[in-house]
Protein backbone atom coordinates (compact mmCIF):
# COMPACT_ATOMS: atom_id res chain seq x y z
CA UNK A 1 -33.55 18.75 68.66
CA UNK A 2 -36.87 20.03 67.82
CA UNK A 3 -37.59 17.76 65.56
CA UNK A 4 -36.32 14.72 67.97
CA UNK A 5 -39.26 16.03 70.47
CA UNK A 6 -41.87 16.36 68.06
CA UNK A 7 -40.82 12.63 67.43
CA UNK A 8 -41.05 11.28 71.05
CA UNK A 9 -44.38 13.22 71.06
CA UNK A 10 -45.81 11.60 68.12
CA UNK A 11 -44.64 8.45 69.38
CA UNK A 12 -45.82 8.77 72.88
CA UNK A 13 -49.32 10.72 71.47
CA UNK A 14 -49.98 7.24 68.95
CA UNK A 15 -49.39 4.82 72.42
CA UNK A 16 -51.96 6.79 73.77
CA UNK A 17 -49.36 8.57 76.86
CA UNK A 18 -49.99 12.48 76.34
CA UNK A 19 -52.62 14.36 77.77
CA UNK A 20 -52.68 17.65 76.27
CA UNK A 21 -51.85 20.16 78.76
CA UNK A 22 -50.84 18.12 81.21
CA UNK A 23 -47.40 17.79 82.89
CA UNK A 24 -48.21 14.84 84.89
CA UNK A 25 -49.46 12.32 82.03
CA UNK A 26 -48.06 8.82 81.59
CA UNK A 27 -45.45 10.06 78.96
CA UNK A 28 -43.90 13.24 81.10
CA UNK A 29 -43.92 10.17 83.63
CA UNK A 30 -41.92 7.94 81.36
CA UNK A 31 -39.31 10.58 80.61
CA UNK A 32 -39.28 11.10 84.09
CA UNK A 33 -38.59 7.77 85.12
CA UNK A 34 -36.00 7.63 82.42
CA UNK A 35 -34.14 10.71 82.56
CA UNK A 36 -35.06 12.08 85.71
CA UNK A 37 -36.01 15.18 84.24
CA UNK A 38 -40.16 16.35 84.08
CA UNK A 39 -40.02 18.74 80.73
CA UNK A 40 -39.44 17.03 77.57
CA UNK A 41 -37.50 20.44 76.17
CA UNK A 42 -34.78 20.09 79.16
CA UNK A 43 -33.50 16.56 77.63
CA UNK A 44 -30.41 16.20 76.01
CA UNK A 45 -29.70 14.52 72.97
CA UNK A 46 -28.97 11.56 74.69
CA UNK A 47 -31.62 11.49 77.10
CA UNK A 48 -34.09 12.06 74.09
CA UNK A 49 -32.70 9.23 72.74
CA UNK A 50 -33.17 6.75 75.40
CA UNK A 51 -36.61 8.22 75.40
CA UNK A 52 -37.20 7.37 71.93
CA UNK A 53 -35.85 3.86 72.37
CA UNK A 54 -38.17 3.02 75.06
CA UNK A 55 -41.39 4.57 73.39
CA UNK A 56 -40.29 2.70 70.06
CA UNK A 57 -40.01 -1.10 72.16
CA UNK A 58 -43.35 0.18 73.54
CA UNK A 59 -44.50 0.65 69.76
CA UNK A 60 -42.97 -3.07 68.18
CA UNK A 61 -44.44 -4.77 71.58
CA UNK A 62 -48.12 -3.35 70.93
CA UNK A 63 -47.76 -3.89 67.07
CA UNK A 64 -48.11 -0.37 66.33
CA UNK A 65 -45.82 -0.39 64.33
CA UNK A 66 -43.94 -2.82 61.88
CA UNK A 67 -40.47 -2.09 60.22
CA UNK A 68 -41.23 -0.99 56.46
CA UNK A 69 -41.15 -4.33 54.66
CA UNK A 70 -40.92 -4.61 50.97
CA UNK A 71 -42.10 -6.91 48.35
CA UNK A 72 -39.73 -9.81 47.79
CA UNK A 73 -37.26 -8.60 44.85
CA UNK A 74 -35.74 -11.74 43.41
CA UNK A 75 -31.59 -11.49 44.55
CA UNK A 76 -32.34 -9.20 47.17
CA UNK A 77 -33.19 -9.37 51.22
CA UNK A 78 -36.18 -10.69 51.43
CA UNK A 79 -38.84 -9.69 54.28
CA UNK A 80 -37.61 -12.23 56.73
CA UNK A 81 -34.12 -11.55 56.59
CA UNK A 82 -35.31 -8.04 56.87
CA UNK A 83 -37.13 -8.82 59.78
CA UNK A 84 -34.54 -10.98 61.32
CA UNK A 85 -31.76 -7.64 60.64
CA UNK A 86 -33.94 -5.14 62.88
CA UNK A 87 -34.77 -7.24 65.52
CA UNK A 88 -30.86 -7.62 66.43
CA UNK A 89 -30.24 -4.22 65.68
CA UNK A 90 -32.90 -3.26 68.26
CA UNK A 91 -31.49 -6.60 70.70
CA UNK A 92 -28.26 -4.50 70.14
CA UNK A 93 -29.50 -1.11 71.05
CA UNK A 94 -31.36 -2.36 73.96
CA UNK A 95 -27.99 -3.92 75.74
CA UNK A 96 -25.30 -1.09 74.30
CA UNK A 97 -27.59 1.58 75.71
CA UNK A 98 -25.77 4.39 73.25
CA UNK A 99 -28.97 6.43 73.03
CA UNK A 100 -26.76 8.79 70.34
CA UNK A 101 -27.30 6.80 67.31
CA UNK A 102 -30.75 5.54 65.99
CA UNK A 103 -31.32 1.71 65.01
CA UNK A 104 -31.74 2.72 61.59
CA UNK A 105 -28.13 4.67 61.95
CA UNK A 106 -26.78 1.68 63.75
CA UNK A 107 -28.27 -0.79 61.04
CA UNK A 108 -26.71 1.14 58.37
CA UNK A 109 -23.41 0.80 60.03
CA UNK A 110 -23.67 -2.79 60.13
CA UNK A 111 -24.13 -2.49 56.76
CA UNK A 112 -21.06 -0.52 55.96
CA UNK A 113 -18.61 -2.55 58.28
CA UNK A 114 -20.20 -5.97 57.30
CA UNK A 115 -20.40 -5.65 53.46
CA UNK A 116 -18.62 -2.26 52.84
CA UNK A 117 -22.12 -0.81 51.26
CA UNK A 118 -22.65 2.23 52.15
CA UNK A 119 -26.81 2.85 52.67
CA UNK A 120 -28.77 5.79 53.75
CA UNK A 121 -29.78 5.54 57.39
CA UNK A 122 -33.86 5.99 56.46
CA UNK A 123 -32.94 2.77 54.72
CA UNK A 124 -30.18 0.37 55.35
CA UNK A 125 -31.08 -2.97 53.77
CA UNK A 126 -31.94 -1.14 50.51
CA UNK A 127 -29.04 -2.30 48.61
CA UNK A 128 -28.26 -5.75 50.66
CA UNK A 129 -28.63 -8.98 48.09
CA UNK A 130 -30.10 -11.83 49.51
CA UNK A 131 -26.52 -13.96 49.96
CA UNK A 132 -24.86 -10.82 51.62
CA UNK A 133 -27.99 -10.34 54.63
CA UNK A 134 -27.12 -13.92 55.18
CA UNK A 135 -23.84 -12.13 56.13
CA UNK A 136 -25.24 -9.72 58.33
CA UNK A 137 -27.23 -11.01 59.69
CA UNK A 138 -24.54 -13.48 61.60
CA UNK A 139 -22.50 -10.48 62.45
CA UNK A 140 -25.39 -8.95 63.52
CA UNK A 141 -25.76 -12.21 65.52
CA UNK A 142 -22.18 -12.25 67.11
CA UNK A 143 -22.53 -8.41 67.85
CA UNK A 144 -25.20 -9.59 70.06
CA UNK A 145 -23.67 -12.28 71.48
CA UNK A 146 -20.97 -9.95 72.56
CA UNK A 147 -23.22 -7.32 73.59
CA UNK A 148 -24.61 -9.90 76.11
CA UNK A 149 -21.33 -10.78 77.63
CA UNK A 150 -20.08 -7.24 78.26
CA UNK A 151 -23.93 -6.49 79.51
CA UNK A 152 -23.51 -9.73 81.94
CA UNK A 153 -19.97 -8.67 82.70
CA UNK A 154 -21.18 -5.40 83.82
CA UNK A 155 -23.98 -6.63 86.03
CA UNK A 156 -21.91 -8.70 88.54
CA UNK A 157 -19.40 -5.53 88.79
């Protein structure tokens, strides 16, 4: 857990939301508004989670960051079918709202289900040839598209 706060804090201190020493700065007001809670060491797991979610959408919206992208390797995944992977995985996270498991986690799932590779979580696409993210990257597609429903579904409840 200590190393999931350090995380948020990083996160948060790069977007430019921690004052040091202070209680009230825009990040303790984020994990407020989240979690309801006003000390980043009373979260739970899950809570931290959701916390790390939002401050990573903050991150890919401001282009602070950019999902590692390798060189083109002839037969293998290239950069825009990488691309084109995390974006759903993060669509995905975004409507399932299970704060327990990381994109990367939930990526490398997709992996394992879709094309029975098994990939570390740090990264998933390692292994994935070029004709198999075609693959996944339509079930990462219909995951979505069922995400959306259940999401819509929910809403008029």
């Amino acid at each position: 857990m200590k190393e999931q706060i350090r995380k948020l804090y990083a996160a948060a201190s790069v977007l430019g939301l921690v004052e040091r020493g202070s209680l009230d700065d825009n990040f303790h007001l984020l994990v407020h508004r989240i979690t309801g809670k006003f000390h980043v060491s009373q979260l739970t797991q899950t809570e931290a989670g959701k916390v790390e979610t939002e401050l990573h959408r903050m991150l890919v919206s401001r282009n602070f960051y950019k999902p590692k992208q390798r060189e083109d390797v002839p037969g293998m995944m290239t950069a825009k079918q990488q691309a084109m992977a995390w974006s759903l995985t993060y669509q995905l996270a975004e409507l399932d709202g299970n704060a327990e498991t990381t994109v990367s986690q939930r990526l490398a799932g997709a992996v394992r289900k879709t094309l029975g590779i098994t990939a570390p979580p740090n990264e998933p696409l390692k292994w994935v040839r070029k004709d198999d993210g075609i693959k996944l990257i339509e079930a990462l597609k219909r995951y979505v598209s069922s995400a959306e429903k259940k999401h819509r579904k929910e809403q008029k409840l």
